[in-house]
C-alpha atoms as a PDB file:
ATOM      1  CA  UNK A   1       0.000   0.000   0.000  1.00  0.00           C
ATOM      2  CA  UNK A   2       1.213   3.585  -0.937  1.00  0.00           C
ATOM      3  CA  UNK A   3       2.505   5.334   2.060  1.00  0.00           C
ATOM      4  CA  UNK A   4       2.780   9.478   2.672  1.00  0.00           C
ATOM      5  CA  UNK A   5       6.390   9.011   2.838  1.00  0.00           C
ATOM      6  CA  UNK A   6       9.172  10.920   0.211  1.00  0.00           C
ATOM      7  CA  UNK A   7       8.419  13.732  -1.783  1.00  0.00           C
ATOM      8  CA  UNK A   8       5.466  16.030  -1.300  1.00  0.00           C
ATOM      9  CA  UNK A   9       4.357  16.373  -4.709  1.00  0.00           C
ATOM     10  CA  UNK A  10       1.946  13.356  -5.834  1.00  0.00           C
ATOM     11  CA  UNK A  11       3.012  11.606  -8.786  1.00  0.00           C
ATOM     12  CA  UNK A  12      -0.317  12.526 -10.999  1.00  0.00           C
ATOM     13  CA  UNK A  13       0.436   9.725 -13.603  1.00  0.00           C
ATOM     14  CA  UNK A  14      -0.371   7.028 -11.125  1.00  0.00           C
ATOM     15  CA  UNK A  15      -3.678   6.170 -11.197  1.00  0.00           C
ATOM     16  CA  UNK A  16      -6.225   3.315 -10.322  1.00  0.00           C
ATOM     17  CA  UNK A  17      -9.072   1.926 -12.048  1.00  0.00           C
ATOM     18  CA  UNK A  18     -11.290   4.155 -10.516  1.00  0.00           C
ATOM     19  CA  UNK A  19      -9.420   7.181 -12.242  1.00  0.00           C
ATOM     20  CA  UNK A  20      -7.988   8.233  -8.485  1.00  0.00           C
ATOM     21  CA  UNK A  21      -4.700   8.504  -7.556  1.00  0.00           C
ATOM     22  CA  UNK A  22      -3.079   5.901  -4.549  1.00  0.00           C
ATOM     23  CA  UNK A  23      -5.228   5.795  -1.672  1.00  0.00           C
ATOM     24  CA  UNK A  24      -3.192   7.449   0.695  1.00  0.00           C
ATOM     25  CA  UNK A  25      -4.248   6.824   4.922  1.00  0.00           C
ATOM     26  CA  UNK A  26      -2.248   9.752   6.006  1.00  0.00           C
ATOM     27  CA  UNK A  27      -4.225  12.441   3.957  1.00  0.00           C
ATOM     28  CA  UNK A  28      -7.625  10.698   3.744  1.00  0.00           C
ATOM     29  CA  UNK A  29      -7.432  10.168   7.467  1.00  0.00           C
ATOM     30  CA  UNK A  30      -6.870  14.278   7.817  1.00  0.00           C
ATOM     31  CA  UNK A  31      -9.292  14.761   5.454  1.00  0.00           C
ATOM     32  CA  UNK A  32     -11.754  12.726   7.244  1.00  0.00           C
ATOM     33  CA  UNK A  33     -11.388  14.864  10.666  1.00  0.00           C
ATOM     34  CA  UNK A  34     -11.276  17.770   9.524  1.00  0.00           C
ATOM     35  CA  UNK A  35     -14.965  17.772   8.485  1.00  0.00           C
ATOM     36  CA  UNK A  36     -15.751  15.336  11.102  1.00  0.00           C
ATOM     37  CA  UNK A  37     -15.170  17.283  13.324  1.00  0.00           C
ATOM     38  CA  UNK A  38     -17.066  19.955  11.831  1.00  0.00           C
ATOM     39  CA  UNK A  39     -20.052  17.893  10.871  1.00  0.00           C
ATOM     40  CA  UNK A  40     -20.337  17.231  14.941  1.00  0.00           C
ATOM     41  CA  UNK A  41     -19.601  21.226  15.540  1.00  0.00           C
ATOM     42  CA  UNK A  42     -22.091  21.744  12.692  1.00  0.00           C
ATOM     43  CA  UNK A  43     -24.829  20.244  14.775  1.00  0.00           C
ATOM     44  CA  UNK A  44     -24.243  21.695  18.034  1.00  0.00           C
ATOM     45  CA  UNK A  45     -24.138  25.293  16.889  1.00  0.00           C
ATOM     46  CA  UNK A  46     -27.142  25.031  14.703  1.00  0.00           C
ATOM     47  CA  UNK A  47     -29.152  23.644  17.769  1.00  0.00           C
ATOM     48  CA  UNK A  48     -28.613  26.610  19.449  1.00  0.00           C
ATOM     49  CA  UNK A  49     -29.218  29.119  16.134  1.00  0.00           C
ATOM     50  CA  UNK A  50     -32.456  27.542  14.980  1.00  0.00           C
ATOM     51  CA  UNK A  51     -33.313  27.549  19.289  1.00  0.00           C
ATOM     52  CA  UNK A  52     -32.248  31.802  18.218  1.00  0.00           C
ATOM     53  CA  UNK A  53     -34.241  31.789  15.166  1.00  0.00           C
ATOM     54  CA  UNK A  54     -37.440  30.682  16.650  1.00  0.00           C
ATOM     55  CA  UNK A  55     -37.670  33.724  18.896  1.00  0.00           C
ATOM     56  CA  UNK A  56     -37.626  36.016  15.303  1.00  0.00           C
ATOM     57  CA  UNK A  57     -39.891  33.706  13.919  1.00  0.00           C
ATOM     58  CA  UNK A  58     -41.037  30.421  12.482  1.00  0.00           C
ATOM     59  CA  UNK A  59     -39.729  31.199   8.973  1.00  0.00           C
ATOM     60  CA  UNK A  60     -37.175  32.521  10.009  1.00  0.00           C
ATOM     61  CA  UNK A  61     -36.109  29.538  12.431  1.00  0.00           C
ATOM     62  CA  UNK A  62     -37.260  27.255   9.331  1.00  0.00           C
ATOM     63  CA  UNK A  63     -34.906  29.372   7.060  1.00  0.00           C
ATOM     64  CA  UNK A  64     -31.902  28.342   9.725  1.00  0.00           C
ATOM     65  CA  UNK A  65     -32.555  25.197  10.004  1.00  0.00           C
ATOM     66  CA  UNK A  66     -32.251  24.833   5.849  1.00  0.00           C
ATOM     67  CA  UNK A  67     -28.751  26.560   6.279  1.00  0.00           C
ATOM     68  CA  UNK A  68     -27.688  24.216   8.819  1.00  0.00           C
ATOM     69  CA  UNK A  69     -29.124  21.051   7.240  1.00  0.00           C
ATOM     70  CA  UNK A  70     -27.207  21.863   4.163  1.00  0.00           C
ATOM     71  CA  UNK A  71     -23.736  22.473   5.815  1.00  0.00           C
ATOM     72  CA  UNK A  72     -24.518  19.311   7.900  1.00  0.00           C
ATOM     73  CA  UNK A  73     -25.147  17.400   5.082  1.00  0.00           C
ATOM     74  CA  UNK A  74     -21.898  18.911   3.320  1.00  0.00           C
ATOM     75  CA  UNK A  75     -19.209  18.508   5.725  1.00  0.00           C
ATOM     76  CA  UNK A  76     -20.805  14.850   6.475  1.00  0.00           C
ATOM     77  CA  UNK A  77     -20.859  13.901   2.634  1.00  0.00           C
ATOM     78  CA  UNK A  78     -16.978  14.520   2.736  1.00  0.00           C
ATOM     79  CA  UNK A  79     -16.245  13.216   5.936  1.00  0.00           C
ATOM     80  CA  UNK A  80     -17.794   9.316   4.549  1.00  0.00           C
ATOM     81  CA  UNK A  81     -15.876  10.557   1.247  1.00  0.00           C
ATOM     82  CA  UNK A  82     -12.533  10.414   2.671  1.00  0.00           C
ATOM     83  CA  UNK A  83     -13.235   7.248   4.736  1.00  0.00           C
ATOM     84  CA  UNK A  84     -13.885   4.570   1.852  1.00  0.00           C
ATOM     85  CA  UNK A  85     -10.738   3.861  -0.377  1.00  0.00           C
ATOM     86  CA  UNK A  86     -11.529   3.710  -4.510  1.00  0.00           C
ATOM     87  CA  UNK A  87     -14.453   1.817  -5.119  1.00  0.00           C
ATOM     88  CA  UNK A  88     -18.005   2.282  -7.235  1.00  0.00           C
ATOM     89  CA  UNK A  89     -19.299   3.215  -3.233  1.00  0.00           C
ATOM     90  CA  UNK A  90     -16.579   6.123  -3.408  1.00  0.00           C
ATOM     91  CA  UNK A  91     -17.500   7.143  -6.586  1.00  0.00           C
ATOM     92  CA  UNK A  92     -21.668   7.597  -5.031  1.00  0.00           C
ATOM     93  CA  UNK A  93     -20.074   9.228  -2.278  1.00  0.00           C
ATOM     94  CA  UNK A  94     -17.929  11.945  -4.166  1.00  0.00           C
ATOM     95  CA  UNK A  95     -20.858  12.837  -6.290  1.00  0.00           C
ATOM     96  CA  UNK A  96     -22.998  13.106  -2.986  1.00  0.00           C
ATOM     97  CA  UNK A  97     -20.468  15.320  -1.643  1.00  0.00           C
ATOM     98  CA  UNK A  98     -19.571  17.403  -4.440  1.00  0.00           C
ATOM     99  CA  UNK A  99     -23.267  17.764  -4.996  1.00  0.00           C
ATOM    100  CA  UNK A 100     -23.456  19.174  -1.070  1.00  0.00           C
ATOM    101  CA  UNK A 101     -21.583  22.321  -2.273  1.00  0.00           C
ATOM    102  CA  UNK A 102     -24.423  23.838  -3.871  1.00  0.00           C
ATOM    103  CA  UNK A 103     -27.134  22.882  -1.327  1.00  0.00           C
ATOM    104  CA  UNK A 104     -24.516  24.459   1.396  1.00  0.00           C
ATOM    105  CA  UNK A 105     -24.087  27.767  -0.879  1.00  0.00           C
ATOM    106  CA  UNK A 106     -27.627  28.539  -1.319  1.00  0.00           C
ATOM    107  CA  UNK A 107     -28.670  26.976   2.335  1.00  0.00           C
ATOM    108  CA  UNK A 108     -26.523  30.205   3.639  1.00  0.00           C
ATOM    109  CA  UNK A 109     -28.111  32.529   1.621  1.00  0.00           C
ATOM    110  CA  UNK A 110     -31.578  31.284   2.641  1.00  0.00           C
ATOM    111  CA  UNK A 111     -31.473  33.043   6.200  1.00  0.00           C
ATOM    112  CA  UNK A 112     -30.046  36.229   5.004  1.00  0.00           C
ATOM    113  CA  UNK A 113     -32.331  36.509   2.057  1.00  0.00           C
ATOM    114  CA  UNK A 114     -35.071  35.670   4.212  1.00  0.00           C
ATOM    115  CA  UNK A 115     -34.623  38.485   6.878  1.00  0.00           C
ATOM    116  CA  UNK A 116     -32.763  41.504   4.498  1.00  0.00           C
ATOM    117  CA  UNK A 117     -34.124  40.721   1.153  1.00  0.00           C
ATOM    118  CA  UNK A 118     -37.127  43.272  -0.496  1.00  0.00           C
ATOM    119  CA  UNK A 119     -40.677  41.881  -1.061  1.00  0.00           C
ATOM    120  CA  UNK A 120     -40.002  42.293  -4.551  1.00  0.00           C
ATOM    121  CA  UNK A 121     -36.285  39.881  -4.361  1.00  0.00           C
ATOM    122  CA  UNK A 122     -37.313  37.644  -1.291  1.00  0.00           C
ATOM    123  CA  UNK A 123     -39.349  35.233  -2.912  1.00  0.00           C
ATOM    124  CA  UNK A 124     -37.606  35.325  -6.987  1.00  0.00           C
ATOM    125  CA  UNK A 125     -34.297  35.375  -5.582  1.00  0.00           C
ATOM    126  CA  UNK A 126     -34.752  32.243  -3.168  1.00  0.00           C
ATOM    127  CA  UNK A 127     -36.177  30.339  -5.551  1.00  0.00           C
ATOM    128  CA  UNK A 128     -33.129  31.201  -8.251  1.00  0.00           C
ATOM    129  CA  UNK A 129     -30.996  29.824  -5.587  1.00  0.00           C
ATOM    130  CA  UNK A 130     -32.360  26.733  -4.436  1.00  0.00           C
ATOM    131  CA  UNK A 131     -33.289  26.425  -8.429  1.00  0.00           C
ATOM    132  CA  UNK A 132     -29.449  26.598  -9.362  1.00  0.00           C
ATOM    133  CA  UNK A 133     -28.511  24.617  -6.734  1.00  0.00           C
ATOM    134  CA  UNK A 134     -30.870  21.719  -7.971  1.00  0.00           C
ATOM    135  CA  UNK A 135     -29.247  21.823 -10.912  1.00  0.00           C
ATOM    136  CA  UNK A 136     -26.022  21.346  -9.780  1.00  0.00           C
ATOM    137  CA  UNK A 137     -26.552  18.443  -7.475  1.00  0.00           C
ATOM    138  CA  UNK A 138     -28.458  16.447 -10.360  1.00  0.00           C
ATOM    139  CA  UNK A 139     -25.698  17.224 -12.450  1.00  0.00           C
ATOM    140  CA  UNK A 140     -23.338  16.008  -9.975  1.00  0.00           C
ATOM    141  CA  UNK A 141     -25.072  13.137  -8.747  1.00  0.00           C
ATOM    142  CA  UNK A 142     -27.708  11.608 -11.109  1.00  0.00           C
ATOM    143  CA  UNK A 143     -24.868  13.002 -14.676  1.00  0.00           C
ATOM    144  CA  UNK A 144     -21.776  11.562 -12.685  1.00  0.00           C
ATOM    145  CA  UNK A 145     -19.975  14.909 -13.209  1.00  0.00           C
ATOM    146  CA  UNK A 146     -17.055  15.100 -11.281  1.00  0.00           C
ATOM    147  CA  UNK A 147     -15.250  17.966 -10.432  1.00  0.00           C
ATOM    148  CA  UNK A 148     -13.367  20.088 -13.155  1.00  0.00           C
ATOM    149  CA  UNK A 149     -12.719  23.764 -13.921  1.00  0.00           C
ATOM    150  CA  UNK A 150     -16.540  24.080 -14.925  1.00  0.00           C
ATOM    151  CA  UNK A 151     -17.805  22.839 -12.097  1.00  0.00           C
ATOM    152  CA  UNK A 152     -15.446  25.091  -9.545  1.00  0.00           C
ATOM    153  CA  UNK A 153     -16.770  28.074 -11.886  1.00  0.00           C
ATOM    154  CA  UNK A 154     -20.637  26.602 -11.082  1.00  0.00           C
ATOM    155  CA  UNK A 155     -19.730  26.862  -7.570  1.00  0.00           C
ATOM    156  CA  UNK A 156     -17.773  29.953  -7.804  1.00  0.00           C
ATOM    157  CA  UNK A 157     -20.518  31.797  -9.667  1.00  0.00           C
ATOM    158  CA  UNK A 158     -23.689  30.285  -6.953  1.00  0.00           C
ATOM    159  CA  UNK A 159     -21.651  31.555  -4.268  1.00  0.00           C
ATOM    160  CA  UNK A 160     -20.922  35.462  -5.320  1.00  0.00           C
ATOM    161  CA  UNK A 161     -23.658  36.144  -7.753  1.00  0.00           C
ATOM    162  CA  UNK A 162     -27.013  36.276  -5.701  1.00  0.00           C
ATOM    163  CA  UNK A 163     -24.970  38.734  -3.655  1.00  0.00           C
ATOM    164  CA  UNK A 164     -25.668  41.792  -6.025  1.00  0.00           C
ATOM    165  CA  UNK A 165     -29.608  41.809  -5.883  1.00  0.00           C
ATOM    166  CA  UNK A 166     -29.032  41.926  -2.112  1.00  0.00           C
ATOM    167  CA  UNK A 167     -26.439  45.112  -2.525  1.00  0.00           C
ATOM    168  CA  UNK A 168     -28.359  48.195  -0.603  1.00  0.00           C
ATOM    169  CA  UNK A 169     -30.209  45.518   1.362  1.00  0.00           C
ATOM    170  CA  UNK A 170     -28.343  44.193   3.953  1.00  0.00           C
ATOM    171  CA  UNK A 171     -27.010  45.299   6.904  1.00  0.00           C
ATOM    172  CA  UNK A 172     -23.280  46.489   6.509  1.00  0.00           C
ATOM    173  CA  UNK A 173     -21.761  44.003   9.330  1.00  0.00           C
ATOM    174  CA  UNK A 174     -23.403  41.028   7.774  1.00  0.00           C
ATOM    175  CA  UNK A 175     -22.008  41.915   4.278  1.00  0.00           C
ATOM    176  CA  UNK A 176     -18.521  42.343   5.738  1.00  0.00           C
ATOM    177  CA  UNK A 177     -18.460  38.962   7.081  1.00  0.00           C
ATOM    178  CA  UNK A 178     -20.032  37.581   4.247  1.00  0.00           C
ATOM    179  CA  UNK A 179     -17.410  38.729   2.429  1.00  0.00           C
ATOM    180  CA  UNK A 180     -14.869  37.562   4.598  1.00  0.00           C
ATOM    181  CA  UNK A 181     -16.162  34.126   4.606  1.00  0.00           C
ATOM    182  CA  UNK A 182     -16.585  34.535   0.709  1.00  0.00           C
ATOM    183  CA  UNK A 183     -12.725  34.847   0.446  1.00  0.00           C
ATOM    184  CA  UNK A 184     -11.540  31.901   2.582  1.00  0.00           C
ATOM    185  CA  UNK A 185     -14.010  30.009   0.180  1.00  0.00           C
ATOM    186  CA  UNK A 186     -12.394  31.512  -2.992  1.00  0.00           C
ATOM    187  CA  UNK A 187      -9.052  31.198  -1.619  1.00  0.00           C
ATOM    188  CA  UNK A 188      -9.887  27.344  -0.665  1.00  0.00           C
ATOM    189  CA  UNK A 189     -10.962  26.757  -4.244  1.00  0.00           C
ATOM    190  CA  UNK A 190      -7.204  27.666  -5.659  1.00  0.00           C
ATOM    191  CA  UNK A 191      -5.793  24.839  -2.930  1.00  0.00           C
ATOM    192  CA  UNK A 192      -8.770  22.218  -4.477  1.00  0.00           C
ATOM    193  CA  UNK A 193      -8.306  22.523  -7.596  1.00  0.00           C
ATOM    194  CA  UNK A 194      -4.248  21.605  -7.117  1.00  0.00           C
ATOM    195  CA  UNK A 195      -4.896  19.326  -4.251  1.00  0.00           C
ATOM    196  CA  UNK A 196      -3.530  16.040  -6.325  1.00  0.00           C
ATOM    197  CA  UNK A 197      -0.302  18.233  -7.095  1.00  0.00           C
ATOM    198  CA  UNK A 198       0.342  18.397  -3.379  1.00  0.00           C
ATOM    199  CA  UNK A 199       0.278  16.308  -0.383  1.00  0.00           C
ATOM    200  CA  UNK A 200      -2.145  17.483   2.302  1.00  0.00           C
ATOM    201  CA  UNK A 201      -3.357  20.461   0.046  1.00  0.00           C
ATOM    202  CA  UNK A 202      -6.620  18.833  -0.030  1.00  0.00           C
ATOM    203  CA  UNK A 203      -6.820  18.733   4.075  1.00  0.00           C
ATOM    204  CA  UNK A 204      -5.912  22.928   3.638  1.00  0.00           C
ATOM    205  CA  UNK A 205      -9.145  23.117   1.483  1.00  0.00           C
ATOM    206  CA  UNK A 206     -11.480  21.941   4.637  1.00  0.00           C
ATOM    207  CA  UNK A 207      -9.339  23.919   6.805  1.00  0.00           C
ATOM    208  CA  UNK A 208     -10.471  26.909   4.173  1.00  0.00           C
ATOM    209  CA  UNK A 209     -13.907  25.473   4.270  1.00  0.00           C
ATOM    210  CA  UNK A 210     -14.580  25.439   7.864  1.00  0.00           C
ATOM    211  CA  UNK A 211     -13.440  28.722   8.595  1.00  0.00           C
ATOM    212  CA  UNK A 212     -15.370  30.014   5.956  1.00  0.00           C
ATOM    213  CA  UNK A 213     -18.498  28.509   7.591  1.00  0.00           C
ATOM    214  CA  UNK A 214     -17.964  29.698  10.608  1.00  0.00           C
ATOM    215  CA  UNK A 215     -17.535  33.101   9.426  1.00  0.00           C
ATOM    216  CA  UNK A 216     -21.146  32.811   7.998  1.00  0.00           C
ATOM    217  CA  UNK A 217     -22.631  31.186  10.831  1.00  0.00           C
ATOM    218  CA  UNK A 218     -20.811  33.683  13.151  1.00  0.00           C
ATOM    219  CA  UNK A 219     -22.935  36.069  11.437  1.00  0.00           C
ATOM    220  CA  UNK A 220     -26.336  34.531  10.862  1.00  0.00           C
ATOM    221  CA  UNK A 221     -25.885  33.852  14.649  1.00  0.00           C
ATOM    222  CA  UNK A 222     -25.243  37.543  16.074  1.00  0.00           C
ATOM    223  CA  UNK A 223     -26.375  39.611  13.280  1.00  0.00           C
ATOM    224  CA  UNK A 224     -29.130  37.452  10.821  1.00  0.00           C
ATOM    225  CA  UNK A 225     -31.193  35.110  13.287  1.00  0.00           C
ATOM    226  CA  UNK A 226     -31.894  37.460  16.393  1.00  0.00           C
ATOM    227  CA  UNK A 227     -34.974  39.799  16.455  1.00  0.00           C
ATOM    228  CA  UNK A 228     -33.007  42.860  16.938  1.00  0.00           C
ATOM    229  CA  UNK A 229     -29.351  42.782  15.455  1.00  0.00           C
ATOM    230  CA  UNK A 230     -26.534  42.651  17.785  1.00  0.00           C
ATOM    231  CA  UNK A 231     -24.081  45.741  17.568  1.00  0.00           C
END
């Protein structure tokens, strides 16, 4: 069995029958707690934000729980990803958790739409969202498409373009962090897409992810969810 051992760089030629690389334990295994961990963390802060959310309202504690459901369901896609070595099960798996991406992009828009957005963009602009995001998960799980340059554009484009109906809209804090969280995501992407060039790269893309997600959450939390925002 491949080992983690020599020279960073993974030789890209080697592949299996699957079309993967060799399994390697060391970076699957940090791959696999990285978003274990914050699948479990995932669960435990959105108890206590949809708990939040209920006290602005029922949609809006619905609209939470949708967020949190769909980062759930995306850090716990990758976490069973990274646990099964090449196989037709990995292969359902990746496409699961690939597909995740867009449910998680448009789950955190949901709140924020939900609470800042116009009468006029509210109800056009969630449904564009959750409509796109379809898309892309039958694409990625019922078309087999795995991930490529158009499919980090797909993701690139779900995540910043519903932004700019929303400009005047939303509160200044919330867009700051949004934007900050925005960036880690962005900068993550550059460390996926190279993440068979390098060992461990791939673990640095969760790392990117998570903090991202906590960025967003951080702000749904204090500044989205609550009745009456929080200076």
């Amino acid at each position: 069995m491949p080992t983690d051992q020599a020279s960073p760089l993974i030789e890209l030629e080697r592949v299996d029958e699957f079309g993967e690389p060799p399994w390697q334990a060391g970076q699957e295994w940090a791959n696999a707690i990285t978003h274990g961990i914050a699948a479990i963390a995932t669960l435990v802060l959105g108890y206590f934000l949809v708990l939040r959310a209920q006290q602005e309202s029922t949609g809006m504690a619905i609209a939470c729980a949708a967020y949190i459901a769909s980062v759930f369901g995306t850090f716990f896609f990758s976490t069973l990803s990274h646990l099964v070595k090449p196989s037709p099960l990995l292969n359902v798996l990746r496409s699961w958790d690939q597909a995740m991406i867009y449910a998680m992009i448009s789950g955190t828009y949901t709140p924020i739409v939900y609470r800042f957005a116009t009468d006029g963009t509210r109800t056009w602009l969630l449904w564009a969202i959750w409509i796109a995001a379809g898309a892309g998960f039958f694409h990625k799980v019922a078309m087999k498409h795995r991930v490529n340059s158009s499919g980090t554009i797909s993701y690139l484009l779900l995540g910043w373009l519903p932004a700019i109906p929303l400009f005047g809209q939303v509160p200044s804090v919330v867009v700051t962090w949004m934007f900050i969280g925005g960036i880690f995501y962005t900068l993550g992407v550059v460390l996926l897409v190279n993440d068979r060039k390098v060992r461990y790269l791939h673990a640095g893309w969760h790392l990117m992810v998570m903090t991202a997600a906590f960025s967003h959450y951080w702000t749904i939390f204090n500044h989205v969810a609550p009745a009456t925002l929080t200076p």
